[in-house]
Protein backbone atom coordinates (compact mmCIF):
# COMPACT_ATOMS: atom_id res chain seq x y z
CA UNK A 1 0.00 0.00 0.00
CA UNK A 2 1.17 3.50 -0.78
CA UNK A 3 1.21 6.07 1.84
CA UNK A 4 -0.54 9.71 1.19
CA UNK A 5 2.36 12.04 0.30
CA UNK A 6 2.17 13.44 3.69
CA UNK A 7 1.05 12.02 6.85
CA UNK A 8 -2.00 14.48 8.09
CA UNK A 9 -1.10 15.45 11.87
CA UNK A 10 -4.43 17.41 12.84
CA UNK A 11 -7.91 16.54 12.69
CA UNK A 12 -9.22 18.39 9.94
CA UNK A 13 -6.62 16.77 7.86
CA UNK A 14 -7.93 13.58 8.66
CA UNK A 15 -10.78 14.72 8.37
CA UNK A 16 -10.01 16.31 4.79
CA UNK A 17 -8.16 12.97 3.86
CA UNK A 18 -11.17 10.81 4.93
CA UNK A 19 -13.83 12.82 2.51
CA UNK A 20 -11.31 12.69 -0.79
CA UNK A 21 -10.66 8.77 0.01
CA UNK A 22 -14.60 8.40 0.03
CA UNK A 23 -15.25 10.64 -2.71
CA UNK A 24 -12.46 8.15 -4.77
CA UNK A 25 -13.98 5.30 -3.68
CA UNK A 26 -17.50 6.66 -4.65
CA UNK A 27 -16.18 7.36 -8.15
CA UNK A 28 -14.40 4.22 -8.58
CA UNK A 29 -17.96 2.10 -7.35
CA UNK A 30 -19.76 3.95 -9.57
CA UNK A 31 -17.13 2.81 -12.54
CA UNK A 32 -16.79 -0.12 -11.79
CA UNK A 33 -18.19 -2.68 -14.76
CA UNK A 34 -21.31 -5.51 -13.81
CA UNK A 35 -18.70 -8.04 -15.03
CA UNK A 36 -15.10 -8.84 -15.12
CA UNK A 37 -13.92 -6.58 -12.97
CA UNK A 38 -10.07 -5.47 -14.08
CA UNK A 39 -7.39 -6.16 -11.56
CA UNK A 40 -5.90 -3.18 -11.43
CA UNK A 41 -9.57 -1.83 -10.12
CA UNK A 42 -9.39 -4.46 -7.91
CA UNK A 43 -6.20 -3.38 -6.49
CA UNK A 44 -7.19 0.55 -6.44
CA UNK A 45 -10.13 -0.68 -4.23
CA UNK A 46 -8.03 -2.34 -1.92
CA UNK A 47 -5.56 0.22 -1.65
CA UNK A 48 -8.33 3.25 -1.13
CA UNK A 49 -9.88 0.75 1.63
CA UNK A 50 -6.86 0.70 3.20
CA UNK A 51 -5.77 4.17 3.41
CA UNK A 52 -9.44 5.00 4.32
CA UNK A 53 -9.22 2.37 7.42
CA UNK A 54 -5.86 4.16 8.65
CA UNK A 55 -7.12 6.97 8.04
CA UNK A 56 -10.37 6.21 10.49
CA UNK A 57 -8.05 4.67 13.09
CA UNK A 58 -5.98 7.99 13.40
CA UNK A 59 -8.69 10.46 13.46
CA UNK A 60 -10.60 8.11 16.11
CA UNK A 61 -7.16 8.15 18.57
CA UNK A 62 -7.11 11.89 17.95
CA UNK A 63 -10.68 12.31 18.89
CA UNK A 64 -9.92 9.65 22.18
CA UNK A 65 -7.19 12.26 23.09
């Protein structure tokens, strides 16, 4: 998996981060073919899950203090 650029520090850059990953991931469902489903979309969804969980799990241990 390939990290962001930067790693967001505050909360509204997680918070920032977390709306672009779900806007991607939004754009990429609603491109995504009824049938044979290309690998590299696969992999795209994977790696956009996986940012998007990270992201999730920093913003909630901010939040927790």
């Amino acid at each position: 998996m390939a990290d962001p650029p930067s790693t967001p520090q505050t909360k509204a850059d997680l918070e920032q981060l977390i709306a672009a990953l779900e806007a991607r991931l939004a754009d990429l469902y609603a491109r995504l073919p009824a049938h044979t489903i290309p690998p590299a979309m696969i992999a795209e969804l994977d790696e956009i899950d996986e940012q998007l969980e990270l992201a999730r799990a920093r913003l909630a241990l901010i939040e927790k203090g």
